[in-house]
Protein backbone atom coordinates (compact mmCIF):
# COMPACT_ATOMS: atom_id res chain seq x y z
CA UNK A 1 86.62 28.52 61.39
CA UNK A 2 87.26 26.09 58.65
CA UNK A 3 83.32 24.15 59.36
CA UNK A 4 82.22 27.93 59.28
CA UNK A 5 83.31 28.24 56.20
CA UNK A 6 82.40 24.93 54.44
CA UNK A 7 78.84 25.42 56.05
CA UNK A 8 78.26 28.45 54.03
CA UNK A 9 79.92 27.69 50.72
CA UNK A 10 77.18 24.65 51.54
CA UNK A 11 74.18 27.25 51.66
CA UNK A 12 75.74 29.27 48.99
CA UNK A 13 75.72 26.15 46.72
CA UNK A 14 72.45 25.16 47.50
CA UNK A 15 71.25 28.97 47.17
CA UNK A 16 72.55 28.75 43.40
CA UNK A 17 70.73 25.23 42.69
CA UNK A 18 67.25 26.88 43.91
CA UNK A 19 67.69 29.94 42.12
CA UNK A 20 69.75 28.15 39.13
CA UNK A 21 66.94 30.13 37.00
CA UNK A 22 67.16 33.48 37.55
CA UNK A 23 71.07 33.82 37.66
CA UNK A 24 71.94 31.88 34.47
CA UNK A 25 71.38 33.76 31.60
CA UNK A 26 68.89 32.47 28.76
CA UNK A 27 70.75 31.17 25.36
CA UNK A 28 68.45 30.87 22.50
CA UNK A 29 70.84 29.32 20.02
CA UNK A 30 72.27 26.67 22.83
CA UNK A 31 68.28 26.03 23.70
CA UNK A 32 67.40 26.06 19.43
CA UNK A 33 70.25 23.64 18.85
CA UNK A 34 68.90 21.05 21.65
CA UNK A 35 67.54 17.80 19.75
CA UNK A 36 63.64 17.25 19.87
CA UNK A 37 63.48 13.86 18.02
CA UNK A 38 66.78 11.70 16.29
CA UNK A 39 65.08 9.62 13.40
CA UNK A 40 67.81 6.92 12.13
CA UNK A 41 70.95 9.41 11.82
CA UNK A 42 68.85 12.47 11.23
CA UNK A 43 68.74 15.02 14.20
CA UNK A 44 65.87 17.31 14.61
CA UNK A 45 66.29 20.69 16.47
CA UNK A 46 64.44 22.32 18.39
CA UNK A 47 64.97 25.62 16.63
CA UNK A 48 63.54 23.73 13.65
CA UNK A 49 60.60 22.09 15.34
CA UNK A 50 59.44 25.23 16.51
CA UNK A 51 59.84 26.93 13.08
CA UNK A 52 57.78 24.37 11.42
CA UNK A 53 55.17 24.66 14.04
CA UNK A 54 54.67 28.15 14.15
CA UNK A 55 54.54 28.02 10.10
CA UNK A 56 51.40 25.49 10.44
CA UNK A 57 49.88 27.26 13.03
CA UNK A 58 50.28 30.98 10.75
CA UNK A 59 48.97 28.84 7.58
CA UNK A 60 46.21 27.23 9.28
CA UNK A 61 45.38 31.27 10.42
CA UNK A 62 45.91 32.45 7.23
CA UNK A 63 43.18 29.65 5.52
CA UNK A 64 40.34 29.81 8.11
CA UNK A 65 40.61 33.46 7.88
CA UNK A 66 40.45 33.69 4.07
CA UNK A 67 38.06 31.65 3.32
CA UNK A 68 35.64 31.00 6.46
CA UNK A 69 36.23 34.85 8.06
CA UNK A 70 37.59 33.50 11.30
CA UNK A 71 40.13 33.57 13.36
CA UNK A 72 42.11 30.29 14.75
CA UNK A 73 42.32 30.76 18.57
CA UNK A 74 46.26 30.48 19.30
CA UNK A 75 45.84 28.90 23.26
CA UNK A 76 48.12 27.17 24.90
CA UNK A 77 46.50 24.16 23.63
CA UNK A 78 46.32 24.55 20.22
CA UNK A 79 49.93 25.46 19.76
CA UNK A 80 50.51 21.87 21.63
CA UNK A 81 48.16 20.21 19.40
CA UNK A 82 49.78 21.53 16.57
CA UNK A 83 53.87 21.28 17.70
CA UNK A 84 52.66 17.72 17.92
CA UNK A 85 51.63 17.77 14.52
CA UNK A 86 55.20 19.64 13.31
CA UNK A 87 56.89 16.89 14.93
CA UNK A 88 54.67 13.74 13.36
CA UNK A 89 55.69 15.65 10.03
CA UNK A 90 58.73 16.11 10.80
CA UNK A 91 59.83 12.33 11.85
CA UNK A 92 57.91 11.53 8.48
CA UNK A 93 59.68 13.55 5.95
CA UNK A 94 63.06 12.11 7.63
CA UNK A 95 61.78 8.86 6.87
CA UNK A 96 61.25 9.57 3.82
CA UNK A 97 64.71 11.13 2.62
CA UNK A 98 66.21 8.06 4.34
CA UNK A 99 64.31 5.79 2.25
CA UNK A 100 64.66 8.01 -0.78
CA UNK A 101 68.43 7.97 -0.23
CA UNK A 102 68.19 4.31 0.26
CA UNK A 103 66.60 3.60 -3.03
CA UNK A 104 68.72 5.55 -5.38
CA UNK A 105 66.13 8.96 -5.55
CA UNK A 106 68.25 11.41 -4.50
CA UNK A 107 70.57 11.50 -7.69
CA UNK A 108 68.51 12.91 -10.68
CA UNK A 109 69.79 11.88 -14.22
CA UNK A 110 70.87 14.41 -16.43
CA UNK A 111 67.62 15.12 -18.16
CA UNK A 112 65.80 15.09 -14.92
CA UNK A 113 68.23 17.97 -13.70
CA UNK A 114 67.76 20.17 -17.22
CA UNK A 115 64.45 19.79 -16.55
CA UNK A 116 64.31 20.74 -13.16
CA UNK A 117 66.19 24.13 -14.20
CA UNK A 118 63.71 24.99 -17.14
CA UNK A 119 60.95 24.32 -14.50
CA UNK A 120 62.94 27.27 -12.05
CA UNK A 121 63.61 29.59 -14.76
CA UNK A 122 60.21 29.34 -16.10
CA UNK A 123 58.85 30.01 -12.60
CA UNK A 124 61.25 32.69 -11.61
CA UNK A 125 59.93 34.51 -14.58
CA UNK A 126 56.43 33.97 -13.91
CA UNK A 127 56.84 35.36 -10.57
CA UNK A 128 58.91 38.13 -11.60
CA UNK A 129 55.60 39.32 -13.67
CA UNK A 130 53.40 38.89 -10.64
CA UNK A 131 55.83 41.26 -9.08
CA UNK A 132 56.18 43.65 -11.90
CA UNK A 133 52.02 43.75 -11.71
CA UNK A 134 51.87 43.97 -7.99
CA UNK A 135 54.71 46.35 -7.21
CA UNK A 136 55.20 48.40 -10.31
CA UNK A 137 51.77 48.27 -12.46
CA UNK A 138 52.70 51.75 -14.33
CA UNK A 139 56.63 51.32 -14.52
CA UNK A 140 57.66 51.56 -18.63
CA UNK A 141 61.60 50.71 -19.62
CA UNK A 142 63.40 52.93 -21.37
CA UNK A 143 63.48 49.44 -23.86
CA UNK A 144 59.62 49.34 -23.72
CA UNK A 145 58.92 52.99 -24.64
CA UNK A 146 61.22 53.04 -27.46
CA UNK A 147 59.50 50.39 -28.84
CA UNK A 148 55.94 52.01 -28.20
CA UNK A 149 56.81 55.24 -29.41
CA UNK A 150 58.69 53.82 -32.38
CA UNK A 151 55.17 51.79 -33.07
CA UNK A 152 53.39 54.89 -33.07
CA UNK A 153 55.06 56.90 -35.32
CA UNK A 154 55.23 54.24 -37.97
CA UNK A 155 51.30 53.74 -37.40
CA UNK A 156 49.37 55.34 -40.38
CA UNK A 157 45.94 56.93 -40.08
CA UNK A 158 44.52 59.54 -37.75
CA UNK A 159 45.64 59.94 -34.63
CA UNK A 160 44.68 58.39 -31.35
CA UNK A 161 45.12 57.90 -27.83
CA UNK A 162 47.66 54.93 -28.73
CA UNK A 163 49.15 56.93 -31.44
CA UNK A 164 49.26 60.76 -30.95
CA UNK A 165 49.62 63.26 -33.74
CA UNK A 166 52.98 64.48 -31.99
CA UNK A 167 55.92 62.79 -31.41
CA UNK A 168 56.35 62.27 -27.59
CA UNK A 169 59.94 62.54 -25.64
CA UNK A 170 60.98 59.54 -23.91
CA UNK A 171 60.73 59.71 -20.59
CA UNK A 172 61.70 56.34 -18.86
CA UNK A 173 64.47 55.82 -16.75
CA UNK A 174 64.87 52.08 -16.40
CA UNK A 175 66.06 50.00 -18.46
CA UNK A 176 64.82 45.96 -18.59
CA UNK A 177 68.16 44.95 -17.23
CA UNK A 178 67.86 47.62 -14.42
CA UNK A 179 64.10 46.17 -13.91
CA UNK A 180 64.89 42.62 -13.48
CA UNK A 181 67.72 43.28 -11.43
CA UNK A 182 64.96 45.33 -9.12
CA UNK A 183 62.26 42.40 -9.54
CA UNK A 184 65.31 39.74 -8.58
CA UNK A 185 65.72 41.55 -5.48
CA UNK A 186 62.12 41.62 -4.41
CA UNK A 187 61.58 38.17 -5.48
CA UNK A 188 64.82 37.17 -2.86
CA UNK A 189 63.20 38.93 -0.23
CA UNK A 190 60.44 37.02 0.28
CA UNK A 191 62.50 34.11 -0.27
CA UNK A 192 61.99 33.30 -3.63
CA UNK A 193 64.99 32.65 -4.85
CA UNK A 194 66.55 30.50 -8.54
CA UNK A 195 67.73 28.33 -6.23
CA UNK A 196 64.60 27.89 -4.29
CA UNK A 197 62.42 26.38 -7.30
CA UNK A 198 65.07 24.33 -8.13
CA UNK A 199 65.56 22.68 -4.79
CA UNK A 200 61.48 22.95 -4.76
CA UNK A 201 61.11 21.18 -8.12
CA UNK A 202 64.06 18.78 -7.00
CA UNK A 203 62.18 17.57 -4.43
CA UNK A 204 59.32 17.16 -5.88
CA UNK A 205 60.83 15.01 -8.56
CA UNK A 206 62.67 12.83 -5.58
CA UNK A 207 58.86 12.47 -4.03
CA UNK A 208 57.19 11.26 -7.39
CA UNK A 209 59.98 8.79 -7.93
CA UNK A 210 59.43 7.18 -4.42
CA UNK A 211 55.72 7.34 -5.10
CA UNK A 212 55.88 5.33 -8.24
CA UNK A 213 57.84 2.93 -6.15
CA UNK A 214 55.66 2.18 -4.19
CA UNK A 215 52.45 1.66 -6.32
CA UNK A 216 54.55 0.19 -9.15
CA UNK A 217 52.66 -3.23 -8.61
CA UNK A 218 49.15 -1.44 -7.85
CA UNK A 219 46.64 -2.20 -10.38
CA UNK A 220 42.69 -1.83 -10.69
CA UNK A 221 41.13 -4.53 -12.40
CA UNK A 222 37.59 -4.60 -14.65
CA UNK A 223 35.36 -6.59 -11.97
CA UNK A 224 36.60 -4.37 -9.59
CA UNK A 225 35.30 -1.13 -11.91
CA UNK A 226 32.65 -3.07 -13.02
CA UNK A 227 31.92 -3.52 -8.74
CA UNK A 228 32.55 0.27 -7.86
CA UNK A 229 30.09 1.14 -10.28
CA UNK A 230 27.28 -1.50 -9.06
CA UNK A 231 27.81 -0.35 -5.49
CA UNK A 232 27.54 3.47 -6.30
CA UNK A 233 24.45 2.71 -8.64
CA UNK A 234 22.98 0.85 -5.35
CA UNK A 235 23.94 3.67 -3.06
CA UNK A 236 22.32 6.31 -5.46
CA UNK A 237 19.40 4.90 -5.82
CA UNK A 238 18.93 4.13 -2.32
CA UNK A 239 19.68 8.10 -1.77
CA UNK A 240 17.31 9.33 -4.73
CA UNK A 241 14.44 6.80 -4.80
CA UNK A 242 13.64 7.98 -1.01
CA UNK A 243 14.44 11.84 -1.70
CA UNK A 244 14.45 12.41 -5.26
CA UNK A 245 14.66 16.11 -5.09
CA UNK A 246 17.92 15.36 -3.67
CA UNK A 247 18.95 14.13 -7.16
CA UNK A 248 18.42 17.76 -8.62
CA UNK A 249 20.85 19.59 -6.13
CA UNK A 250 23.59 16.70 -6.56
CA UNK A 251 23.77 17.43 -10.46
CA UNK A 252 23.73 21.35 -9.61
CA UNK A 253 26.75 20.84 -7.35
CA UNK A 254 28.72 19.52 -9.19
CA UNK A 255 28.07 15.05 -8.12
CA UNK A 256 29.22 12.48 -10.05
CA UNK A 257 25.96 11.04 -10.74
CA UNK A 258 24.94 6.82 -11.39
CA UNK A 259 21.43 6.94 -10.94
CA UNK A 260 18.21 9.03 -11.25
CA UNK A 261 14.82 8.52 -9.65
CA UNK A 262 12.12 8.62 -11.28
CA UNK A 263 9.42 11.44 -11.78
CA UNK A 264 11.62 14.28 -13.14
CA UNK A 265 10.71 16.44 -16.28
CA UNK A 266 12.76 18.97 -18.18
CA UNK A 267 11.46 22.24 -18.50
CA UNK A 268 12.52 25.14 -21.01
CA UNK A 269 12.90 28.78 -19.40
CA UNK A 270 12.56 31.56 -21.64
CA UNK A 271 13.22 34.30 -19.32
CA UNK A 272 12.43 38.43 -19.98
CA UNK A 273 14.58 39.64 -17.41
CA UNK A 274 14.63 42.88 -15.40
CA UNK A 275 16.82 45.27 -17.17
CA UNK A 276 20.27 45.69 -14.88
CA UNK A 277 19.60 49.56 -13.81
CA UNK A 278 16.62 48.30 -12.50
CA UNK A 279 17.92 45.54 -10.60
CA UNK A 280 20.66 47.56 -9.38
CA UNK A 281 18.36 49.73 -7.69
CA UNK A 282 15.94 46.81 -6.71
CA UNK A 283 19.36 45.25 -4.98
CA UNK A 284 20.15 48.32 -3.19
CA UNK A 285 16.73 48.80 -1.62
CA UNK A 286 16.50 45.22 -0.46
CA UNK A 287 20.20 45.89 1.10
CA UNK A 288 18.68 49.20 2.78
CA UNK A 289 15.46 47.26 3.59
CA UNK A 290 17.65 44.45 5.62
CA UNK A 291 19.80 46.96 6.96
CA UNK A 292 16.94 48.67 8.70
CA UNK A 293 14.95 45.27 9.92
CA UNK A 294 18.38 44.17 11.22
CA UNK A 295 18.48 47.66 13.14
CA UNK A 296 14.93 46.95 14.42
CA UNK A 297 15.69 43.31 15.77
CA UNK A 298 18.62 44.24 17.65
CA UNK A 299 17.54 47.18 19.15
CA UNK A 300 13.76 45.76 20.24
CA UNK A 301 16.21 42.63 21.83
CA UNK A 302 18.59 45.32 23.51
CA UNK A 303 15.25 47.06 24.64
CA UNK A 304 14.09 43.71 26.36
CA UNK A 305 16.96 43.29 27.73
CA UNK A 306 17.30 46.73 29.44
CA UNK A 307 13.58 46.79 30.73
CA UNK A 308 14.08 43.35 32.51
CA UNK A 309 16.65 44.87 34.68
CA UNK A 310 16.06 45.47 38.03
CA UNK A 311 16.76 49.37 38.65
CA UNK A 312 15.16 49.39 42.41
CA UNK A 313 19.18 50.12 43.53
CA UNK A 314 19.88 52.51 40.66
CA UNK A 315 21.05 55.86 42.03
CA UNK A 316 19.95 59.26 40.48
CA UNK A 317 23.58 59.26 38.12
CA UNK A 318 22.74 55.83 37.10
CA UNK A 319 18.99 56.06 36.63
CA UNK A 320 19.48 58.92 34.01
CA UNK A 321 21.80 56.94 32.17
CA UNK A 322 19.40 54.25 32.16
CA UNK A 323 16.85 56.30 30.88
CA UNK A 324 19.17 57.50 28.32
CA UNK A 325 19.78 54.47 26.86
CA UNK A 326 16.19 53.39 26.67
CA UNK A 327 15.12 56.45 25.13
CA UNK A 328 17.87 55.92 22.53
CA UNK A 329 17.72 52.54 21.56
CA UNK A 330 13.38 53.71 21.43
CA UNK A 331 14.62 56.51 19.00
CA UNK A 332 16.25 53.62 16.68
CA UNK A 333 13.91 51.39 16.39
CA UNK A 334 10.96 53.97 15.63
CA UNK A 335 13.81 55.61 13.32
CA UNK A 336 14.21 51.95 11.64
CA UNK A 337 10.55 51.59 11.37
CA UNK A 338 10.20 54.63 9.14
CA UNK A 339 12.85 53.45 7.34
CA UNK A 340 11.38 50.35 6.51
CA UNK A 341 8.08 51.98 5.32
CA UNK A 342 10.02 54.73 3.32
CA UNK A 343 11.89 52.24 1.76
CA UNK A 344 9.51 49.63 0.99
CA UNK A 345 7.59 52.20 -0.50
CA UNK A 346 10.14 52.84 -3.20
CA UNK A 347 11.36 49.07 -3.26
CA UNK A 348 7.45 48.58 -4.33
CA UNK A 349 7.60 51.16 -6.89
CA UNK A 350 10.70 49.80 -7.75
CA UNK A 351 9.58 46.59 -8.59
CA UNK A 352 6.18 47.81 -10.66
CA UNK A 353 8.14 50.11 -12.82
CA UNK A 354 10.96 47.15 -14.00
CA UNK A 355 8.30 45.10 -14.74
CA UNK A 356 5.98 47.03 -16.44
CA UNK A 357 8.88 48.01 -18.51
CA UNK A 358 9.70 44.76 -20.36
CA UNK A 359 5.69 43.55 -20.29
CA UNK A 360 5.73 44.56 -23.51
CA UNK A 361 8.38 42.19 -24.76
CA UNK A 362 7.68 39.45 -22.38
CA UNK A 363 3.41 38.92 -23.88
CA UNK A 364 4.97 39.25 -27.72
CA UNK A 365 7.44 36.39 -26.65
CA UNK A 366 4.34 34.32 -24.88
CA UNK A 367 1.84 34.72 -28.08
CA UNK A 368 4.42 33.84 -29.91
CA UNK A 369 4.89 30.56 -28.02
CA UNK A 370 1.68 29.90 -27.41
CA UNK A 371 0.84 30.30 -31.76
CA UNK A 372 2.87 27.54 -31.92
CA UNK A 373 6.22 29.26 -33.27
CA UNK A 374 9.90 26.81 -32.08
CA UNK A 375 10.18 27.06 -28.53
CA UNK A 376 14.05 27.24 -29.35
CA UNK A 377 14.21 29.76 -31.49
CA UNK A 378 12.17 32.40 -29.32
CA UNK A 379 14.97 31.57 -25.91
CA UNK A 380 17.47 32.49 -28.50
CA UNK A 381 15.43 35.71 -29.58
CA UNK A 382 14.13 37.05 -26.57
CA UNK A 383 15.82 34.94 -23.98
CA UNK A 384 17.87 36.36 -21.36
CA UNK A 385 18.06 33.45 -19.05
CA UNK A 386 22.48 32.07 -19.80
CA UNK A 387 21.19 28.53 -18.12
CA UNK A 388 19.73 27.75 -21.27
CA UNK A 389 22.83 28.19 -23.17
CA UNK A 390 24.69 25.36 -22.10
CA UNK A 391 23.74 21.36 -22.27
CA UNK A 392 22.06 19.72 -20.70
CA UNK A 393 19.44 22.31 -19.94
CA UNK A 394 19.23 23.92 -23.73
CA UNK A 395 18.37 20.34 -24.69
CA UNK A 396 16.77 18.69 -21.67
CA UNK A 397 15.47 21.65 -20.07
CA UNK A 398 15.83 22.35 -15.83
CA UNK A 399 14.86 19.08 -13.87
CA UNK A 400 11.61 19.59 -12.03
CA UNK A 401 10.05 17.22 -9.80
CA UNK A 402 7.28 17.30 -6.97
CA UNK A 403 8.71 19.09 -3.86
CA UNK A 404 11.53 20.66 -5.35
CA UNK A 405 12.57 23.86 -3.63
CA UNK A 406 15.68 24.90 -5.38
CA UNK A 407 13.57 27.49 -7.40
CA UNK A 408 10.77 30.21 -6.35
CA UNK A 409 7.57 28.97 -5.67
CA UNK A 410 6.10 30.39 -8.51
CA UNK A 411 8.46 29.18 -11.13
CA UNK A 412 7.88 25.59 -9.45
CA UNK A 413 4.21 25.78 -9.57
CA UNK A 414 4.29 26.52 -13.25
CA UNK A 415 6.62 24.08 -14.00
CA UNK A 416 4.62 21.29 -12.84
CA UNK A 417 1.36 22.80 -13.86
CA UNK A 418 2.07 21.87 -17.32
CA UNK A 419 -0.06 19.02 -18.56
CA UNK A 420 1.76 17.25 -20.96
CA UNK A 421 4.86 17.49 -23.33
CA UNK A 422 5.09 20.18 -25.60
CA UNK A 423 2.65 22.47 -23.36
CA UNK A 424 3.60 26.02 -22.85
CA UNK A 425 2.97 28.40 -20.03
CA UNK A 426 -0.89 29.66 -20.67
CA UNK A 427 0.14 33.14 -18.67
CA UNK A 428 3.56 34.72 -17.69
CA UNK A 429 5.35 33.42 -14.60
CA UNK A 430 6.74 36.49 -12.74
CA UNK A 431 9.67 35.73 -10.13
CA UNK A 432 12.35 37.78 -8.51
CA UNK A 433 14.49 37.92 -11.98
CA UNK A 434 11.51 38.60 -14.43
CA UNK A 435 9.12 37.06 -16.72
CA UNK A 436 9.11 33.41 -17.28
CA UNK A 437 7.69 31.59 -20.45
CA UNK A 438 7.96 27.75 -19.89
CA UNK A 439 7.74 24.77 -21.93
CA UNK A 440 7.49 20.73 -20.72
CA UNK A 441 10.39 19.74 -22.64
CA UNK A 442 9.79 16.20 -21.97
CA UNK A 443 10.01 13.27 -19.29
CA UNK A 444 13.17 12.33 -17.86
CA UNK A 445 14.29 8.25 -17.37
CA UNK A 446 15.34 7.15 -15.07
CA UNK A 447 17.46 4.58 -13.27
CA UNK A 448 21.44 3.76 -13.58
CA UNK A 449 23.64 5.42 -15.86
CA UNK A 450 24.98 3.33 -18.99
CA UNK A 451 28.19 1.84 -18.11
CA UNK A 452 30.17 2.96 -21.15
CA UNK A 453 33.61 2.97 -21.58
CA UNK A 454 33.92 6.95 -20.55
CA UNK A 455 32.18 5.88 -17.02
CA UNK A 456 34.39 3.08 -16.87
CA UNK A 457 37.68 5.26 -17.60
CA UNK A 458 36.51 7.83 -15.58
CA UNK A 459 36.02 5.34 -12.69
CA UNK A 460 39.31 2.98 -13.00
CA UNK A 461 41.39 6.44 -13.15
CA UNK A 462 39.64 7.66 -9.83
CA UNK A 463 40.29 4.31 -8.21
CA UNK A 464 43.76 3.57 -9.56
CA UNK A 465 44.43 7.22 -8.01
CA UNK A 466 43.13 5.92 -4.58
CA UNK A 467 44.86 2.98 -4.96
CA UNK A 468 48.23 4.32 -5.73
CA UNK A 469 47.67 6.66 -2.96
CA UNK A 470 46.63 4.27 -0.22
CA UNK A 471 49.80 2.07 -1.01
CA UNK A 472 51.93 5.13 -0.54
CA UNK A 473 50.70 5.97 2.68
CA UNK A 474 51.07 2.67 3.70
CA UNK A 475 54.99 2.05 2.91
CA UNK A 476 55.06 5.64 4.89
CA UNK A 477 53.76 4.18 7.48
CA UNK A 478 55.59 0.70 7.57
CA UNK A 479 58.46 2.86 6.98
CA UNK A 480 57.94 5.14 10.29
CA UNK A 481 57.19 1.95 12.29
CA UNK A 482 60.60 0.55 11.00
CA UNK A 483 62.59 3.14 11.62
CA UNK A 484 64.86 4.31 14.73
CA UNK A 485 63.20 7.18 16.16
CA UNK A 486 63.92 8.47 19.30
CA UNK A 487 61.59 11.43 21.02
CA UNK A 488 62.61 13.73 23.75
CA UNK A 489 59.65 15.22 25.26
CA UNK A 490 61.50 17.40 28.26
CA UNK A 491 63.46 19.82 25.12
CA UNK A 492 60.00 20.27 23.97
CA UNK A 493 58.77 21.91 27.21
C-alpha cells in the first residue's frame, strides 16, 4: 500500500514539473524585478530594460514616420535588435554615473544648482505657453480682460474692432492663478514635471563636466589646420576638376566649399514672373493633369495584367465578373484620356494668357537693358526673381557652367549663349516661372579658397569638436571594458 502510494505522489510530482507552466500563475512584478545585466554595483531590471527598449523602438517609429512616411516593421527581430541596443545603453550610462560619482560630478556647487533651477523654471514656463497655445488658444483670464478692456476704454479716437464704442461686460471666469494651476496639471501629465527639468538639466550639467574631463588635454594644433585644409583642397579639386557641375549643387546645398573648378561664369537673372493667380491655376492643372496620366498608367498596367490571364476555366459567374472588370478599368482609362485633353487644353490656355499678360513689362525691362541702362538697377525695378537679393548671386550672379542641369534648358542655353562680359540677353528667355532677362556678370576663378583666418577658425573649431568628441567616446569605451559587468541572457528570453 505504502509503494502504491509513493509511486503516485512520484507521477504526481513529475506531472507538476512537466506542466510547471500552466499551473503556476504568471507574476509580472517578480518577472520585472529579475536582473538583466549587474554593471559594478548597479543592478539593471528587467522591468527597466524592457521600458527603455520599447521607448527606442516607439521613437525610432515615431522619426521614420515623420519625416520619411514609413512605418518601422516591429518583428520579432527588430525588437531583438533593438533590446540589444537598450541594454548596450543601458550598461553605458551605468558606467558612466559610476565614473561620474568617482570623479566628484555628482555634487553641483551652489551656483551650478541656482542655475540649474532658473534653467527649470524658465522651461516650465515655456512649456506652460505651448500648452496654453495648444490646449486653450481662445481662453482670456479674468486678469487679462480687465486689463484689455481697461486699455480700451482709455484708448482715444474712433472706435474699432480692438476698441469698441461701448463698454463691454467682463466675461472671463479664470483667473491666472486658476490657469496655471490648470496648465501645471497638464504639464504633470505628460510627465513634465519642476522636478523633471531639474533632474534633466542636472544631468546634463553632470555629463558636460565628465566631458570636459576627458578632453581637458585635447588640443588642435596650426599644422594640423593648416593639413585639414590641404587635404580637403586636394579632395575638392579632385571631385570638381572631373565633374565641375558638381561644384554648383555643393554650394546650393549648403557644402563647405575649398575649391572651385574652373569654367564657371556668373550670370544676373532679372526675372518678370507669372503673376500668383495665374500660377495658382497653372499649379492646379498640372496637379489635375498628373492625376489623370497617373489614372491612365495604372489602369492600362491593371488592363495587361487582366488580359494575360488565362480564363479557359472561368465559369459563367466568374467570366461576367471578368468582363466587368475589364470593361471598367476600359471606362477609366478612356475617361482619363479625355481628361487629359480637356485639361491640357485649359493648362495651354492657361499658360498663353499669364504670359501674354506681363509681355508688356517684361520687353520695356529688356530695351531697357539692352539701351545700355544698370543692369542692377532694372532687377531692383522690375525684378521679381528673391535669388538675386541675397550675396553672392546679387553680386556674382548664378554659377553657370557647360552641362549644368540644375536649371531649365532654356535658361541654361541662354546663359551660356552670352558672348562675353557685360552682354545681355538679345531676346526674352521664357521658362516655367516667366520671363528671363540675363546678363554675363563676369568669369568666375577658380582654384582653392584663401586660407584666412575665418577658414582657419572655422576649421580648428570643427576639428577641436571632433577631437573632444572622439576622446570622450574613447574613455567610454575604456571605461565599459574596465568595468564589472555581468549579462544574463536567460531573464532576457
Amino acid at each position: 500500500m505504502k509503494k502504491g502510494i509513493a509511486l503516485i505522489a512520484m507521477l504526481l510530482a513529475a506531472a507538476l514539473m512537466l506542466s510547471g507552466c500552466n499551473l503556476i500563475g504568471y507574476d509580472e512584478e517578480l518577472d520585472g524585478a529579475q536582473v538583466v545585466a549587474k554593471v559594478n554595483d548597479t543592478e539593471i531590471t528587467k522591468a527597466d530594460w524592457l521600458n527603455y527598449r520599447d521607448y527606442l523602438v516607439e521613437y525610432e517609429q515615431q522619426y521614420m514616420q515623420q519625416y520619411y512616411g514609413i512605418s518601422l516593421p516591429v518583428d520579432e527581430e527588430t525588437m531583438a535588435s533593438y533590446g540589444e541596443l537598450a541594454l548596450e545603453q543601458m550598461i553605458e550610462s551605468a558606467v558612466i554615473e559610476d565614473k561620474m560619482e568617482e570623479l566628484g560630478f555628482i555634487e553641483l556647487t551652489e551656483e551650478e544648482t541656482a542655475e540649474v533651477e532658473v534653467y527649470a523654471d524658465s522651461m516650465l514656463e515655456m512649456y506652460k505657453m505651448l500648452v496654453r497655445y495648444q490646449n486653450y488658444p481662445d481662453l482670456e483670464t479674468v486678469e487679462e480682460e480687465q486689463e484689455r478692456l481697461t486699455a480700451a476704454v482709455a484708448t482715444d479716437g474712433e472706435a474699432t474692432e480692438a476698441t469698441p464704442a461701448e463698454p463691454q461686460e467682463p466675461v472671463a471666469t479664470i483667473t491666472d492663478a486658476q490657469l496655471d494651476e490648470m496648465l501645471t496639471n497638464d504639464l504633470n501629465t505628460l510627465g513634465y514635471t519642476r522636478d523633471y527639468f531639474v533632474q534633466s538639466q542636472t544631468m546634463s550639467v553632470q555629463s558636460e563636466k565628465l566631458r570636459e574631463h576627458t578632453y581637458a588635454d585635447v588640443t588642435v594644433t596650426d599644422e594640423q589646420v593648416k593639413e585639414e585644409f590641404d587635404n580637403r583642397v586636394a579632395e575638392q579639386k579632385e571631385t570638381y576638376d572631373a565633374t565641375p557641375s558638381a561644384y554648383a549643387y555643393a554650394e546650393q546645398n549648403g557644402t563647405e566649399l575649398y575649391y572651385m573648378p574652373e569654367g564657371y561664369r556668373g550670370v544676373k537673372n532679372l526675372l518678370v514672373s507669372i503673376s500668383d493667380e495665374k500660377q495658382s491655376e497653372i499649379d492646379t492643372l498640372n496637379s489635375e493633369l498628373s492625376t489623370a496620366n497617373s489614372l491612365i498608367t495604372s489602369g492600362n498596367a491593371d488592363l495587361e495584367e487582366l488580359k494575360a490571364q488565362d480564363t479557359a476555366g472561368y465559369d459563367e459567374e466568374a467570366l461576367a465578373d471578368y468582363q466587368t472588370q475589364i470593361a471598367a478599368l476600359e471606362e477609366q482609362v478612356t475617361t482619363a484620356q479625355a481628361t487629359v485633353e480637356e485639361t491640357q487644353a485649359k493648362l495651354d490656355a492657361a499658360n498663353e494668357a499669364a504670359f501674354a499678360e506681363i509681355l508688356p513689362v517684361a520687353q520695356e525691362a529688356l530695351a531697357k537693358a539692352q539701351a545700355g541702362e544698370d543692369f542692377d538697377a532694372l532687377i531692383e525695378a522690375y525684378g521679381d526673381d528673391p535669388g538675386m537679393e541675397s550675396e553672392p548671386n546679387k553680386s556674382r550672379g548664378y554659377l553657370v557652367c557647360e552641362g549644368l542641369d540644375m536649371y531649365e534648358q532654356s535658361f541654361q542655353d541662354a546663359a551660356m549663349a552670352l558672348a562675353n562680359v557685360g552682354d545681355v540677353s538679345a531676346e526674352l528667355v521664357q521658362t516655367s516661372y516667366g520671363y528671363h532677362i540675363l546678363q554675363y556678370a563676369g568669369d568666375v576663378t577658380g582654384g582653392a579658397v584663401e586660407y584666412t583666418d575665418e577658414v582657419k577658425t572655422a576649421l580648428y573649431d570643427e576639428m577641436l569638436a571632433e577631437a573632444q568628441e572622439a576622446a570622450y567616446d574613447a574613455a567610454v569605451t575604456q571605461w565599459v571594458s574596465e568595468a564589472d559587468v555581468k549579462t544574463f541572457s536567460k531573464v532576457m528570453e
